[in-house]
PDB file of N, CA and C in Angstrom:
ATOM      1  N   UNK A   1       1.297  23.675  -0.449  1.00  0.00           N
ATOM      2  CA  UNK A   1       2.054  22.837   0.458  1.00  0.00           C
ATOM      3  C   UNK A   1       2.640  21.676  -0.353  1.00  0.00           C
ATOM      4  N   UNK A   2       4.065  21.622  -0.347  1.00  0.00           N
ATOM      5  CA  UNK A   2       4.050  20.324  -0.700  1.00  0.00           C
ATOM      6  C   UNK A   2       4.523  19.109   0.015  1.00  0.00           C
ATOM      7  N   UNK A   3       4.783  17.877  -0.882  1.00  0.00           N
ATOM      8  CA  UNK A   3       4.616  16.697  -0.410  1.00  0.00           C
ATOM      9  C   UNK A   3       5.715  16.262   1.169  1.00  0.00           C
ATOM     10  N   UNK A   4       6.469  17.416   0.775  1.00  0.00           N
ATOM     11  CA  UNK A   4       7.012  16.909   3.242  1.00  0.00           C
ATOM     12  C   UNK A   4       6.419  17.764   3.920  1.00  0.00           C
ATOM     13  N   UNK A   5       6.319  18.744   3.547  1.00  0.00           N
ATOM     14  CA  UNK A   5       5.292  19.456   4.618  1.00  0.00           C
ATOM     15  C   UNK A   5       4.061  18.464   4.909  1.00  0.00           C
ATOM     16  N   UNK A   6       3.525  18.293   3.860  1.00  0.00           N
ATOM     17  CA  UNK A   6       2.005  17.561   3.719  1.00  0.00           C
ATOM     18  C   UNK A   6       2.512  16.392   5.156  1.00  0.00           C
ATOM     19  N   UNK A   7       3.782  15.393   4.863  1.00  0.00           N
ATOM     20  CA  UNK A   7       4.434  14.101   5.191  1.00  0.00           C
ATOM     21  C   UNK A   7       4.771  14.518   6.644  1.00  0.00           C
ATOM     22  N   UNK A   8       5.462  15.692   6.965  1.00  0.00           N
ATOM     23  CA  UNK A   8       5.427  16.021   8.629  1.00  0.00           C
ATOM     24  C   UNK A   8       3.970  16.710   9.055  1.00  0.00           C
ATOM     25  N   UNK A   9       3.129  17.420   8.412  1.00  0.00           N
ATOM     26  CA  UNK A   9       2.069  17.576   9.133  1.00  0.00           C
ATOM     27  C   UNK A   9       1.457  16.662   9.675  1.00  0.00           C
ATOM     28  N   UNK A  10       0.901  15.732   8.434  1.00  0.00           N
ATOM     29  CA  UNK A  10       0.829  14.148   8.776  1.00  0.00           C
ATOM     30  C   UNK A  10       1.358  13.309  10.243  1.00  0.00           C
ATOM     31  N   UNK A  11       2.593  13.387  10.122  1.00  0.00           N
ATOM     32  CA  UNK A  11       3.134  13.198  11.347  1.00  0.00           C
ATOM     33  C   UNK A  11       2.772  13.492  12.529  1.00  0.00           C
ATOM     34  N   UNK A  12       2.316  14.898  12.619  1.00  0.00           N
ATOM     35  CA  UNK A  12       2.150  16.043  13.469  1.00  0.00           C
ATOM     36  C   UNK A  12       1.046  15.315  14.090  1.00  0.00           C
ATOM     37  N   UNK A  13       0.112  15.424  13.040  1.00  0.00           N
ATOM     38  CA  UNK A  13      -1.437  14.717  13.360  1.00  0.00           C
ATOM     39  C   UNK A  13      -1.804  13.493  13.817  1.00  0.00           C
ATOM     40  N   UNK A  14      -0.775  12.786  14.119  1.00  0.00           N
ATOM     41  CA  UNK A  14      -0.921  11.536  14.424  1.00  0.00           C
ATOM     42  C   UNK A  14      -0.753  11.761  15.751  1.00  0.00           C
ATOM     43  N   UNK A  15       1.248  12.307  15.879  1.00  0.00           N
ATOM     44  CA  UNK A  15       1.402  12.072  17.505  1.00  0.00           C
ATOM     45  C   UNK A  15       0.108  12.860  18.136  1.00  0.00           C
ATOM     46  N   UNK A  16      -0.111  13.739  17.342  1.00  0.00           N
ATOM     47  CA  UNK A  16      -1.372  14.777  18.408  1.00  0.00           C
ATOM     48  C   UNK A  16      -2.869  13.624  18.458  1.00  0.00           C
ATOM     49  N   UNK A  17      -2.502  12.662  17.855  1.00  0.00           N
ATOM     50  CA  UNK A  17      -4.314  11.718  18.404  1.00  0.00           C
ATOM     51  C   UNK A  17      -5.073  11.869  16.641  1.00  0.00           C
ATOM     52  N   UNK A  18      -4.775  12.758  15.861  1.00  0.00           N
ATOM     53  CA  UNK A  18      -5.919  12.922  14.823  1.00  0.00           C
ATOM     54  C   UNK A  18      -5.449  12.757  13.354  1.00  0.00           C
ATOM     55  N   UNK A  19      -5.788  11.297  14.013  1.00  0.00           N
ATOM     56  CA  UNK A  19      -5.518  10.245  12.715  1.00  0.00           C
ATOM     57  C   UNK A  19      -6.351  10.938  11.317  1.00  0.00           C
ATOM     58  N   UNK A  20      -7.242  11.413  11.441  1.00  0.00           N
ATOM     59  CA  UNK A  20      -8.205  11.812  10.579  1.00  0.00           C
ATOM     60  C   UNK A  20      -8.027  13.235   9.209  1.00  0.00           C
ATOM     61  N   UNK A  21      -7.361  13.814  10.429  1.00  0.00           N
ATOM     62  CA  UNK A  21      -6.455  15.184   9.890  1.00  0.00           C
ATOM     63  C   UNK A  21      -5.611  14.636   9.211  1.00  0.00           C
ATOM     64  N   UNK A  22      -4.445  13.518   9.719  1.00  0.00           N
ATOM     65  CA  UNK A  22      -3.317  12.923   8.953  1.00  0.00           C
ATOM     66  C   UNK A  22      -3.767  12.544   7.777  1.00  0.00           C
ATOM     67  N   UNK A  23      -4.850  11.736   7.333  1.00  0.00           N
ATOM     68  CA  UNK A  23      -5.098  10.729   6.479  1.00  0.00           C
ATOM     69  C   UNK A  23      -5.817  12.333   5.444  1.00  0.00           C
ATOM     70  N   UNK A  24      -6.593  13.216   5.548  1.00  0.00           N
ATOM     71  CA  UNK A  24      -6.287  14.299   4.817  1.00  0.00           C
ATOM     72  C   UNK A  24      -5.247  14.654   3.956  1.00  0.00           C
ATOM     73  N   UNK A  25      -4.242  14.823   5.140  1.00  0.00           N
ATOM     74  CA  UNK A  25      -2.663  15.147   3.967  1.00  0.00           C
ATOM     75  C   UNK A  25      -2.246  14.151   3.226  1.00  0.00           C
ATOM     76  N   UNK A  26      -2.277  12.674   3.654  1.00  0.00           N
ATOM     77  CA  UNK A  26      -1.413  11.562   3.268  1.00  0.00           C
ATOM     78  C   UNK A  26      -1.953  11.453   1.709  1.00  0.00           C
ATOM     79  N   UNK A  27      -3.693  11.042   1.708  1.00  0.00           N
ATOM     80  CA  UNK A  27      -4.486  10.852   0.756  1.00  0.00           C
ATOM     81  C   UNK A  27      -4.025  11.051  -0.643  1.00  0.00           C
ATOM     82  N   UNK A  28      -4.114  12.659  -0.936  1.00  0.00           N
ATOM     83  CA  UNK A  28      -3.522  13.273  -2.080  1.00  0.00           C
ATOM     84  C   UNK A  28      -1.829  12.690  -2.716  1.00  0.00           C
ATOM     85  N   UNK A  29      -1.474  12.268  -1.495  1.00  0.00           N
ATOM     86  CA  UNK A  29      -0.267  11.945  -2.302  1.00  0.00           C
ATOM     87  C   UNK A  29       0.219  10.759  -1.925  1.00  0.00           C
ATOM     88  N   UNK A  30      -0.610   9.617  -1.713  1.00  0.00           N
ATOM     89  CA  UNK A  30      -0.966   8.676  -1.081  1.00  0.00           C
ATOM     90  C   UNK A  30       0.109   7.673  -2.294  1.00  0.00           C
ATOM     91  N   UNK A  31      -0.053   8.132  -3.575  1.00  0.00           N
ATOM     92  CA  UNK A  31       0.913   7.412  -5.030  1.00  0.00           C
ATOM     93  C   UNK A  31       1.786   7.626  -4.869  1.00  0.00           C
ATOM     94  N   UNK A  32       2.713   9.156  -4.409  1.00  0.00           N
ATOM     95  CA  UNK A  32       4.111   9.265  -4.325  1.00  0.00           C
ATOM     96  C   UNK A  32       4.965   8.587  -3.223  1.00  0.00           C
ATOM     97  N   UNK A  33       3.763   7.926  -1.801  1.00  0.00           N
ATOM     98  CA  UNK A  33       4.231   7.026  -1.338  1.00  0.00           C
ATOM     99  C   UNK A  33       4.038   5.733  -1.225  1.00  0.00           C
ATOM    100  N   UNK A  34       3.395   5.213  -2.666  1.00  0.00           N
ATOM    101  CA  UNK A  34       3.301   4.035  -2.720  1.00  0.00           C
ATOM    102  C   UNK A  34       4.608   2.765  -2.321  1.00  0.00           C
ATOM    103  N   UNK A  35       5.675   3.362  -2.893  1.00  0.00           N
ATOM    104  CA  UNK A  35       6.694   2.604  -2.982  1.00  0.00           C
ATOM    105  C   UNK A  35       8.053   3.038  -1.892  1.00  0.00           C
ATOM    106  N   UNK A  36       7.450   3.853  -0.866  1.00  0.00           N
ATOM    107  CA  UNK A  36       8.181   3.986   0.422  1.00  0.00           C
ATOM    108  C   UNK A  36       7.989   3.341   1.769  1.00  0.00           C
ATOM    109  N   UNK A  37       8.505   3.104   2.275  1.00  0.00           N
ATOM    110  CA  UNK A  37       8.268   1.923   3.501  1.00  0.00           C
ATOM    111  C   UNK A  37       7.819   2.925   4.718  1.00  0.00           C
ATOM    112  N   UNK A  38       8.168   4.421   4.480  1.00  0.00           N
ATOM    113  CA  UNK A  38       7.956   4.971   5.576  1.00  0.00           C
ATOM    114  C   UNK A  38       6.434   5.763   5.326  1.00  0.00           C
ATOM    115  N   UNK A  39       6.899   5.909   4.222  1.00  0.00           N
ATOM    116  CA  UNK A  39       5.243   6.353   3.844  1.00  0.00           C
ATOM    117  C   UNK A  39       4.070   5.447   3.748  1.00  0.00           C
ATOM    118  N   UNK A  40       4.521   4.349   3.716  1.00  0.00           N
ATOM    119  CA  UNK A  40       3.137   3.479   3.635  1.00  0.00           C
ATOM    120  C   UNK A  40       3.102   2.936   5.477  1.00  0.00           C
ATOM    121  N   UNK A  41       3.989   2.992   6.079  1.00  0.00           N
ATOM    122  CA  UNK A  41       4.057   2.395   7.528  1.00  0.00           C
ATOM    123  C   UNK A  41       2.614   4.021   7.882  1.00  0.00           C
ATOM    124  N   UNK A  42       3.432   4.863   7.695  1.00  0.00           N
ATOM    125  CA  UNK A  42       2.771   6.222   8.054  1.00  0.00           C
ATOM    126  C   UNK A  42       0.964   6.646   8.058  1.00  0.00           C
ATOM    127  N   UNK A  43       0.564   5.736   6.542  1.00  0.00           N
ATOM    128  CA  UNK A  43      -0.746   5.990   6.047  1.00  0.00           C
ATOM    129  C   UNK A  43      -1.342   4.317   6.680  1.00  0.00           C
ATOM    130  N   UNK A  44      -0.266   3.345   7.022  1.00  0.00           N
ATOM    131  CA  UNK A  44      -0.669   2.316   7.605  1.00  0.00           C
ATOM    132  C   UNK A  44      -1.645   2.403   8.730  1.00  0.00           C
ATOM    133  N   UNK A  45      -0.458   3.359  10.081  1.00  0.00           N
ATOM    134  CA  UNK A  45      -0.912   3.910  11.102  1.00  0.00           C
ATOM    135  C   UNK A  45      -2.014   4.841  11.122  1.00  0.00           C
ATOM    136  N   UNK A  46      -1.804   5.788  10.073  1.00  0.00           N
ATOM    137  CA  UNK A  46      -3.189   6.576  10.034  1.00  0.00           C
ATOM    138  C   UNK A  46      -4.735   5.614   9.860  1.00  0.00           C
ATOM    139  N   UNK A  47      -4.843   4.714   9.032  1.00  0.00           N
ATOM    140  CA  UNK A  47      -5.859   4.363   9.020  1.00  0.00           C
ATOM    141  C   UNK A  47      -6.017   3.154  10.007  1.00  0.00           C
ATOM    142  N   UNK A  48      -5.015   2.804  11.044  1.00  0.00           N
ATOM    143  CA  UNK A  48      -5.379   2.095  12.005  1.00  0.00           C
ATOM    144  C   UNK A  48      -5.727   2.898  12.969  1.00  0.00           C
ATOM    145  N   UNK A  49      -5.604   3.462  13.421  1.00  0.00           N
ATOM    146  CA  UNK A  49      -5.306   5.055  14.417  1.00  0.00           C
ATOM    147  C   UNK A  49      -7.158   5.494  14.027  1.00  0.00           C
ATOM    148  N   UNK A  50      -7.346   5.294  12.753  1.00  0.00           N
ATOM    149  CA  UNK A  50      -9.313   5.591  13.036  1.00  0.00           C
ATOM    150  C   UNK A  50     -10.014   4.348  12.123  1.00  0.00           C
ATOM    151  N   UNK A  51      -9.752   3.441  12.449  1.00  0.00           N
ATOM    152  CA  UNK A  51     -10.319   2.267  12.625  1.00  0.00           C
ATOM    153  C   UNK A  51     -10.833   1.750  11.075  1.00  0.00           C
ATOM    154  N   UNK A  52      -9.290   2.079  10.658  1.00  0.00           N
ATOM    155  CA  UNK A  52     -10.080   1.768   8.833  1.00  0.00           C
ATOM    156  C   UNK A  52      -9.270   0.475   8.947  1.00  0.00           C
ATOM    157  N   UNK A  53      -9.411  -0.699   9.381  1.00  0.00           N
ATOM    158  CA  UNK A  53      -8.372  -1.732   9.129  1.00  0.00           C
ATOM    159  C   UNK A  53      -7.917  -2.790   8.259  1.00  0.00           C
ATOM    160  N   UNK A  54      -9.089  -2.962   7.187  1.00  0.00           N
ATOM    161  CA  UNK A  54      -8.321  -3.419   5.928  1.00  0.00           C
ATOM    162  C   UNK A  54      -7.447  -2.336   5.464  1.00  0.00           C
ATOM    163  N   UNK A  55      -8.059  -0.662   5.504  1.00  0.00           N
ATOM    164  CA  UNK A  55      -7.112  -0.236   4.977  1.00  0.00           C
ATOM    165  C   UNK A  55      -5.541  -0.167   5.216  1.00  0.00           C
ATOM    166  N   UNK A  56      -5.763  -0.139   6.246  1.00  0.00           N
ATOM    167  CA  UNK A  56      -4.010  -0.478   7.266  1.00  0.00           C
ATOM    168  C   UNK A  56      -3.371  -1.279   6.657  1.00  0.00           C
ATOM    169  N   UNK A  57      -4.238  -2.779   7.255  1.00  0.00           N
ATOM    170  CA  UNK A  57      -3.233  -3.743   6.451  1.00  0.00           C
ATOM    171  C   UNK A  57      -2.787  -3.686   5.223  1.00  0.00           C
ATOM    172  N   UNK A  58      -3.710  -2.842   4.200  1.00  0.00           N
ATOM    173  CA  UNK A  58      -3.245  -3.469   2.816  1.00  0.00           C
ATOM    174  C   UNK A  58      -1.650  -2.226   3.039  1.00  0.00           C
ATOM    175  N   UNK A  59      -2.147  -0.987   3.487  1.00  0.00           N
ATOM    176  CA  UNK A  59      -0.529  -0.313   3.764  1.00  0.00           C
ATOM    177  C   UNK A  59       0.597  -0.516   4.401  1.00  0.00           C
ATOM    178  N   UNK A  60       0.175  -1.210   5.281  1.00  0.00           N
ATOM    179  CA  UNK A  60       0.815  -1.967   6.391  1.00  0.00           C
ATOM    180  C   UNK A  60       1.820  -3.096   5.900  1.00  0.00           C
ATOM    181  N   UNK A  61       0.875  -3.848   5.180  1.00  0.00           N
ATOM    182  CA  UNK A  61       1.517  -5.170   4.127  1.00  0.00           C
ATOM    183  C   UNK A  61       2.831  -4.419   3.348  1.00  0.00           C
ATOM    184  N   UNK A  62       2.284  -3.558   2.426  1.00  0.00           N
ATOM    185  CA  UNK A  62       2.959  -2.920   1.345  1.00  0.00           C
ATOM    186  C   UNK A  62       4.524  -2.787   2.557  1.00  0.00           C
ATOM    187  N   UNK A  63       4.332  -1.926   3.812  1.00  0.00           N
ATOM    188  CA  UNK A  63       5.168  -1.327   4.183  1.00  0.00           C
ATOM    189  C   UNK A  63       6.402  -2.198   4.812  1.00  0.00           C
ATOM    190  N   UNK A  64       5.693  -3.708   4.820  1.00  0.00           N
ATOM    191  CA  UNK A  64       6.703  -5.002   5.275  1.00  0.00           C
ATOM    192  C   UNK A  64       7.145  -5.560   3.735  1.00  0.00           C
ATOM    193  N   UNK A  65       6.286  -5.399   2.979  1.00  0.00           N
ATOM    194  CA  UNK A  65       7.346  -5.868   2.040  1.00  0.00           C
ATOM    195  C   UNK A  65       8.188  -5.235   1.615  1.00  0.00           C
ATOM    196  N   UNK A  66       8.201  -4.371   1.442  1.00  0.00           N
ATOM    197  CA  UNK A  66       9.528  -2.549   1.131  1.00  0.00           C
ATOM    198  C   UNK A  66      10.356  -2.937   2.043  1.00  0.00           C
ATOM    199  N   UNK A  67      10.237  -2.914   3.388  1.00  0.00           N
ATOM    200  CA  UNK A  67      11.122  -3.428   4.502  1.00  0.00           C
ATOM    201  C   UNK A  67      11.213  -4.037   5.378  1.00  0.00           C
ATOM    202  N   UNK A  68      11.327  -5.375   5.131  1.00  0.00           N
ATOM    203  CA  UNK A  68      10.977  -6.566   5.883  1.00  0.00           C
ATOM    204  C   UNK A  68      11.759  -6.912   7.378  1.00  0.00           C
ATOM    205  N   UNK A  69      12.755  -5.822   7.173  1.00  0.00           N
ATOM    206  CA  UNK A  69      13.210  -5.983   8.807  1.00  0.00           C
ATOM    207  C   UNK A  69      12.590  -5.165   9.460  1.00  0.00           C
ATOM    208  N   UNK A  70      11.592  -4.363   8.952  1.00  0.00           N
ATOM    209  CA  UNK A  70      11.424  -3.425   9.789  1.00  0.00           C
ATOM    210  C   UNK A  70      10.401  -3.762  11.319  1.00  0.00           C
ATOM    211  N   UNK A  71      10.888  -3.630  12.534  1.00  0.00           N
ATOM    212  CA  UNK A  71      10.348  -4.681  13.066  1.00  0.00           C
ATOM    213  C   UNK A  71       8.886  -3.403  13.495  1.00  0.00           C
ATOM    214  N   UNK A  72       9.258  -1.910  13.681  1.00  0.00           N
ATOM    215  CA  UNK A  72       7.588  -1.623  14.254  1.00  0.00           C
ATOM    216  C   UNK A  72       6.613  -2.053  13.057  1.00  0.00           C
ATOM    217  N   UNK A  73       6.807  -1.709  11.861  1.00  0.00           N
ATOM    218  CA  UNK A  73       6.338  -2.226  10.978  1.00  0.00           C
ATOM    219  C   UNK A  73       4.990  -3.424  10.930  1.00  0.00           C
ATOM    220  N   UNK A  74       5.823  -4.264  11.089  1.00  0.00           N
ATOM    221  CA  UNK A  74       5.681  -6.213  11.640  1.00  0.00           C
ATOM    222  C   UNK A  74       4.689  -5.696  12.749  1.00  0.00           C
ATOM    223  N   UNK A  75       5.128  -4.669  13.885  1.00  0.00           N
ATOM    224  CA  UNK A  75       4.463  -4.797  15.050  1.00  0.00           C
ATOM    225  C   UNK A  75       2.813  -4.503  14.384  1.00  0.00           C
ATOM    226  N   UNK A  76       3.026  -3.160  14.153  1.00  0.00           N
ATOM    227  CA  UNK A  76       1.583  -2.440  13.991  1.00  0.00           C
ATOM    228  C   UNK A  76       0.648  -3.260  12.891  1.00  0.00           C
ATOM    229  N   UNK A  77       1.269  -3.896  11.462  1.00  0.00           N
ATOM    230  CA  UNK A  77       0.405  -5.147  11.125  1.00  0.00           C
ATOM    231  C   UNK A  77       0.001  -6.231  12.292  1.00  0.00           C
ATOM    232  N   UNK A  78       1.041  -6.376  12.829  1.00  0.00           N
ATOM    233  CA  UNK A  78       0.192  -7.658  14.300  1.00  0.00           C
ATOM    234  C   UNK A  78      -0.971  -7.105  15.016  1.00  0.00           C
ATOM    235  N   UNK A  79      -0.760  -6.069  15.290  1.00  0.00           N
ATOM    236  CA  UNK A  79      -1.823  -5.049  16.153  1.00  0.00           C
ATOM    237  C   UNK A  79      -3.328  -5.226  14.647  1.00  0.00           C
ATOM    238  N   UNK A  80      -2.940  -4.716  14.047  1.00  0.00           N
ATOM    239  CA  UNK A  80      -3.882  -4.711  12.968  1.00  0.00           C
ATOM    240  C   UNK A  80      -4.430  -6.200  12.690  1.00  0.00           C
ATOM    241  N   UNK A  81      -3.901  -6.911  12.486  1.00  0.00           N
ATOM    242  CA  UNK A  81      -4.533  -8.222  12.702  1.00  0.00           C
ATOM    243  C   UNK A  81      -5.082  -8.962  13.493  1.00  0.00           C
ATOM    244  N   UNK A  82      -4.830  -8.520  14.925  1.00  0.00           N
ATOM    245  CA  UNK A  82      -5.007  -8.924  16.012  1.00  0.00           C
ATOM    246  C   UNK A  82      -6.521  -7.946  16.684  1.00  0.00           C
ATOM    247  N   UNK A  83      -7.066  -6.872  16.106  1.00  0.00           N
ATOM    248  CA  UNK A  83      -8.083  -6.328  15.841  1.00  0.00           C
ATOM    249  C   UNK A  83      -9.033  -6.719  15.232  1.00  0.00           C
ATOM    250  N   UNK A  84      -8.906  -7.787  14.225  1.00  0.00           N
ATOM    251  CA  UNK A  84      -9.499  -8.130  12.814  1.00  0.00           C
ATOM    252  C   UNK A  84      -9.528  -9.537  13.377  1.00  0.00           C
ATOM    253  N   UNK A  85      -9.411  -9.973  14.592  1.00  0.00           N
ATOM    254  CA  UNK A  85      -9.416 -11.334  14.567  1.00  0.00           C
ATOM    255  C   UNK A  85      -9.151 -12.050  14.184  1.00  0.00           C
ATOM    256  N   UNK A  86      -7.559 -12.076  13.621  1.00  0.00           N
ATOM    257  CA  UNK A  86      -6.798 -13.100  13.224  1.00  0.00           C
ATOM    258  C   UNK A  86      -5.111 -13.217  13.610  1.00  0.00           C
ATOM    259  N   UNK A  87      -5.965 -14.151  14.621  1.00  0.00           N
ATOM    260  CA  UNK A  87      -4.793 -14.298  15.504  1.00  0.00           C
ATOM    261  C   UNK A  87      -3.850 -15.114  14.832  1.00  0.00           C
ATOM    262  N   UNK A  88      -4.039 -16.239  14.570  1.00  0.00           N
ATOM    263  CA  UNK A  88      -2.413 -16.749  13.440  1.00  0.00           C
ATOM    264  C   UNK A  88      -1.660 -15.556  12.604  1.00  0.00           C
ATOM    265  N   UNK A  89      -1.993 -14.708  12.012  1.00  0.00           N
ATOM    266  CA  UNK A  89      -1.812 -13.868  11.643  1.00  0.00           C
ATOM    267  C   UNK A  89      -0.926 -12.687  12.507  1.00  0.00           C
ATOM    268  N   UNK A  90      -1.448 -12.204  13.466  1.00  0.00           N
ATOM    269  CA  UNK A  90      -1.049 -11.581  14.252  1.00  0.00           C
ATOM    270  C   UNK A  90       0.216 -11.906  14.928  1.00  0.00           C
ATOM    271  N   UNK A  91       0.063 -13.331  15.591  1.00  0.00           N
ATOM    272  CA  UNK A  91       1.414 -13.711  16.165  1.00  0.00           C
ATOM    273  C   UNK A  91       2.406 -13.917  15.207  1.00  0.00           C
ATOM    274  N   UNK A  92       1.972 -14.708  14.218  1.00  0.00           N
ATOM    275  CA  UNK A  92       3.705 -14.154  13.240  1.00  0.00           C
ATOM    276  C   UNK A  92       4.235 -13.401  13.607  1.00  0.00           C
ATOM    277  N   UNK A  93       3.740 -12.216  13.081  1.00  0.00           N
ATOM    278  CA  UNK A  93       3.712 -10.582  13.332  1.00  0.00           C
ATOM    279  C   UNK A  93       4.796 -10.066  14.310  1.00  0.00           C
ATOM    280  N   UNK A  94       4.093 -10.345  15.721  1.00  0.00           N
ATOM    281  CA  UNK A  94       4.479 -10.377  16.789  1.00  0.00           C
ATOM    282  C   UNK A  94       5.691 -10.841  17.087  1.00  0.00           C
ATOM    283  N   UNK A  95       6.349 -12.283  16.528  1.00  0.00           N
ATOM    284  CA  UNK A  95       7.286 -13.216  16.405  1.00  0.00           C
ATOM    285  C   UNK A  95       8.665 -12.543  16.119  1.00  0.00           C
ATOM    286  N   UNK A  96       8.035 -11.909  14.426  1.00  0.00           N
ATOM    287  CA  UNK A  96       9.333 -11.817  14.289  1.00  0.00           C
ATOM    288  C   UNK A  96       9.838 -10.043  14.552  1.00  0.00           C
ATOM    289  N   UNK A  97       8.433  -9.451  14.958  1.00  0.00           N
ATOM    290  CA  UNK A  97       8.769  -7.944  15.496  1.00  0.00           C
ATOM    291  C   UNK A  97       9.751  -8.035  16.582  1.00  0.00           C
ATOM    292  N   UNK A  98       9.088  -9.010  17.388  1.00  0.00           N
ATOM    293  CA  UNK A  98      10.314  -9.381  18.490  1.00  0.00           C
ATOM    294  C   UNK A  98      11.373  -9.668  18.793  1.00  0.00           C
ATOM    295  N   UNK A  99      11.726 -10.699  17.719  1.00  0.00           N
ATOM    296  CA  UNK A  99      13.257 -11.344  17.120  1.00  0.00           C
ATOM    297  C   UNK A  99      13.967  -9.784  16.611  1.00  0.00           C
ATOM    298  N   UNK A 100      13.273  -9.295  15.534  1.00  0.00           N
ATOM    299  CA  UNK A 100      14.013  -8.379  14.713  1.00  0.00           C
ATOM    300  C   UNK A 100      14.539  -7.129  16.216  1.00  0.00           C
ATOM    301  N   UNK A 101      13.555  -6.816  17.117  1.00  0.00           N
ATOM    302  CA  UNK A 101      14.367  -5.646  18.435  1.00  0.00           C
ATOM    303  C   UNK A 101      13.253  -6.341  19.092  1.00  0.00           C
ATOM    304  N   UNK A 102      14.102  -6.493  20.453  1.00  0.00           N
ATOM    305  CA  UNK A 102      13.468  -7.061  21.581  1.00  0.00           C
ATOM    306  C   UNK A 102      13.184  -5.920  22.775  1.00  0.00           C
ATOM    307  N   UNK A 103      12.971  -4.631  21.451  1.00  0.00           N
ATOM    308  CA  UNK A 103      11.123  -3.790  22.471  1.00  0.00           C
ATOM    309  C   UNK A 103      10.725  -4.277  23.744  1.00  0.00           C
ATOM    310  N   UNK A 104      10.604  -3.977  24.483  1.00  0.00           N
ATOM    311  CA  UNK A 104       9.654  -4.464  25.802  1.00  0.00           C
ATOM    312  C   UNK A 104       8.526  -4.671  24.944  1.00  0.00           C
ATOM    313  N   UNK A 105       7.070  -3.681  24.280  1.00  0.00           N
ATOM    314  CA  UNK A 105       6.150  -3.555  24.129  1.00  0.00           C
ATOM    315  C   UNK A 105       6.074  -4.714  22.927  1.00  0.00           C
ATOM    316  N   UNK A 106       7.081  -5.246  21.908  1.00  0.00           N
ATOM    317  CA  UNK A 106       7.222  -6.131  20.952  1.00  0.00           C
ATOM    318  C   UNK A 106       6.901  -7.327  21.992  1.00  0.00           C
ATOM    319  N   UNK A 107       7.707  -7.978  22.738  1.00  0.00           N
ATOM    320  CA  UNK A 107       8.091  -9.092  23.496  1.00  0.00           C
ATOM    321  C   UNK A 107       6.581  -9.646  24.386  1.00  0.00           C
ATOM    322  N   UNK A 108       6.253  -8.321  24.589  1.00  0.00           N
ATOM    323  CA  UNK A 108       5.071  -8.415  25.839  1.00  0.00           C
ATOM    324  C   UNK A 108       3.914  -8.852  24.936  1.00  0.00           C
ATOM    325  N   UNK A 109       3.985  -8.309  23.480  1.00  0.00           N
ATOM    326  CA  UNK A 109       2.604  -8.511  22.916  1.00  0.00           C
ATOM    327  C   UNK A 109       2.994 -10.305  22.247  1.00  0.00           C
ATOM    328  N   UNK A 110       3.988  -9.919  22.140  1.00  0.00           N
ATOM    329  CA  UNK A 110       4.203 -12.077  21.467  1.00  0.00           C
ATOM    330  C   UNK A 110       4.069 -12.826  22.483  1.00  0.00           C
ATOM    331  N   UNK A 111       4.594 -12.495  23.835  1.00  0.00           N
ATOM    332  CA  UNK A 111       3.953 -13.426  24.668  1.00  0.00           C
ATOM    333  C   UNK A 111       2.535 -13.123  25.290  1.00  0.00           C
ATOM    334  N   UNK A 112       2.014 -12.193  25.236  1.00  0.00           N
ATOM    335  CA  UNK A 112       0.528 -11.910  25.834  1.00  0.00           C
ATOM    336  C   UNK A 112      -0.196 -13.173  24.465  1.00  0.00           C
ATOM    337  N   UNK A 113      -0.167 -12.599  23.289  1.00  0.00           N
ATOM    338  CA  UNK A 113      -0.304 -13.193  22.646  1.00  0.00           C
ATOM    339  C   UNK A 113      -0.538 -15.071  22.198  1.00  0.00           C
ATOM    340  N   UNK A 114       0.624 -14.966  22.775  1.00  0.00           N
ATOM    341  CA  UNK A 114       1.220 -16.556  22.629  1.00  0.00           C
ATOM    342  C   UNK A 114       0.157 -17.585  23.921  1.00  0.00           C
ATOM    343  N   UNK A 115       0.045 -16.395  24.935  1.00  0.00           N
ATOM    344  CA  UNK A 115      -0.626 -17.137  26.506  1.00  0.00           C
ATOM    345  C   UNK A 115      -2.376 -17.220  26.079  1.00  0.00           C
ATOM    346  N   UNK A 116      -3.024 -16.283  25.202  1.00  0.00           N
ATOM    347  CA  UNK A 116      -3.882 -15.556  25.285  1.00  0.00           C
ATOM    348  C   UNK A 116      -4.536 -16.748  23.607  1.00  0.00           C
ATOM    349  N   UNK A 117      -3.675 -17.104  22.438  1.00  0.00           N
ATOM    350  CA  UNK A 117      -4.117 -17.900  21.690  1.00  0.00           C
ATOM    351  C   UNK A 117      -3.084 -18.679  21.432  1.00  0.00           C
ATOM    352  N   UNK A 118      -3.026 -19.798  22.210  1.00  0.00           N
ATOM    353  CA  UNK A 118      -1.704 -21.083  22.333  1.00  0.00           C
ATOM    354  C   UNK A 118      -1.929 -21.581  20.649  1.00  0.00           C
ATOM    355  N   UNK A 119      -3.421 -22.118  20.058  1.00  0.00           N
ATOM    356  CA  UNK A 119      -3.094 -22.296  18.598  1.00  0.00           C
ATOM    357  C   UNK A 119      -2.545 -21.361  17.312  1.00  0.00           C
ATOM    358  N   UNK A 120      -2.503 -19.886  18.287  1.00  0.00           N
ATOM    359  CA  UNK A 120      -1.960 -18.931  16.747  1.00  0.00           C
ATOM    360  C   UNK A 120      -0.651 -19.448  16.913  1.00  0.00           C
ATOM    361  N   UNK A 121      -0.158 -19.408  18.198  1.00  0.00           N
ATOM    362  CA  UNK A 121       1.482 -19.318  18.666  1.00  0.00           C
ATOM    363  C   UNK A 121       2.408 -20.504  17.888  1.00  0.00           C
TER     364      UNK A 121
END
């Protein structure tokens, strides 16, 4: 198999719930997407999706700095931070996921957010 098959199975395994299966395929070639924004958003989600969450963030991070507009990106680090109990952190996140597309599900979490910890906001 190689590395897009591996990259849509991956895929596959996620929308289907099994983060676990995904992070299987991603793993092995986890270097050839070091320096892709979609591939690291991808292995981001996988290891948030089964509750590895430093590991997320550190992919997650990688995957905002590769593409800093990217606003789900921004989102799913907020989510990830906002798990990890760090809410300053999170609402950034949230901030500018929102600014960058004004998502319903972006908007709702910066202001749930914002109501929920007035000092991250």
């Amino acid at each position: 198999m190689n590395e897009i098959e591996r990259y849509r199975m991956a895929e596959g395994f996620l929308e289907l719930g099994k983060p676990l299966e995904a992070l299987d395929l991603l793993e092995p070639i986890a270097d050839q997407l070091h320096d892709t924004a979609g591939g690291q958003l991808l292995i981001g989600r996988a290891y948030y999706h089964s509750a590895q969450l430093n590991r997320a963030q550190q992919a997650l991070e990688r995957a905002v700095e590769l593409a800093p507009t990217d606003a789900y990106a921004r989102f799913v680090l907020g989510r990830t931070m906002q798990r990890q109990n760090r809410h300053t952190e999170a609402g950034a996140h949230f901030r500018v996921a929102a600014a960058l597309d004004p998502n319903p599900e972006f908007c709702e979490h910066r202001d749930t957010h914002a109501r929920m910890h007035p000092a991250a906001a």
